[in-house]
C-alpha atoms as a PDB file:
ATOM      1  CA  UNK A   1       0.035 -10.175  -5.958  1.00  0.00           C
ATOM      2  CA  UNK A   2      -3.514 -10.493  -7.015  1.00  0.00           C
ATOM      3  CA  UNK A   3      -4.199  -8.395  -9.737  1.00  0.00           C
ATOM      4  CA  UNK A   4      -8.154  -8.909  -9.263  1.00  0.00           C
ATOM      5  CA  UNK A   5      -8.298  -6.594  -6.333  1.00  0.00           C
ATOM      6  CA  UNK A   6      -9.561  -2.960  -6.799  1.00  0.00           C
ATOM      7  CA  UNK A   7      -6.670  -0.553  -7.714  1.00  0.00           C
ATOM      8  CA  UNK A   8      -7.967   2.535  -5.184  1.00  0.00           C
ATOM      9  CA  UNK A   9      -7.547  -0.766  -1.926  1.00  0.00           C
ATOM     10  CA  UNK A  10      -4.213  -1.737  -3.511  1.00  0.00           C
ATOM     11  CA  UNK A  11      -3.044   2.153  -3.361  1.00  0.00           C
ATOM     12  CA  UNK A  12      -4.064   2.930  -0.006  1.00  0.00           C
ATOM     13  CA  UNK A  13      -2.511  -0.339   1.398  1.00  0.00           C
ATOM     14  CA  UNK A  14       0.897   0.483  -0.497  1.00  0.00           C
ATOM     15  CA  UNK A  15       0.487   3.967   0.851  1.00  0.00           C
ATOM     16  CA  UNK A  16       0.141   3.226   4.442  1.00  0.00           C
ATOM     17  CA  UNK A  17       2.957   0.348   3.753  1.00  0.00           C
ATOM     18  CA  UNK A  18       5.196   3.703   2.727  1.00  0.00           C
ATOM     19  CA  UNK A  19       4.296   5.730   5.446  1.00  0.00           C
ATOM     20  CA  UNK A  20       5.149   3.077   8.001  1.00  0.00           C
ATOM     21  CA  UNK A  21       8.462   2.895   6.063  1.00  0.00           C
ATOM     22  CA  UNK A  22       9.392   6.130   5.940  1.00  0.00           C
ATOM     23  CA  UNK A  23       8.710   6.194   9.582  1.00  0.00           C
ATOM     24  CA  UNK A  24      10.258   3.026  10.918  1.00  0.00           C
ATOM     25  CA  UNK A  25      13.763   4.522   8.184  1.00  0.00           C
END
């Protein structure tokens, strides 16, 4: 996990990583 990315990218890619979740559950 790099912690040197921008916070806002890293939120919207873990946000889209849960939707896909909650979709494929």
């Amino acid at each position: 996990m790099s912690a040197t990315r921008c916070r806002k990218c890293h939120n919207s890619y873990l946000r889209l990583k849960n939707r896909t979740l909650g979709i494929k559950k």
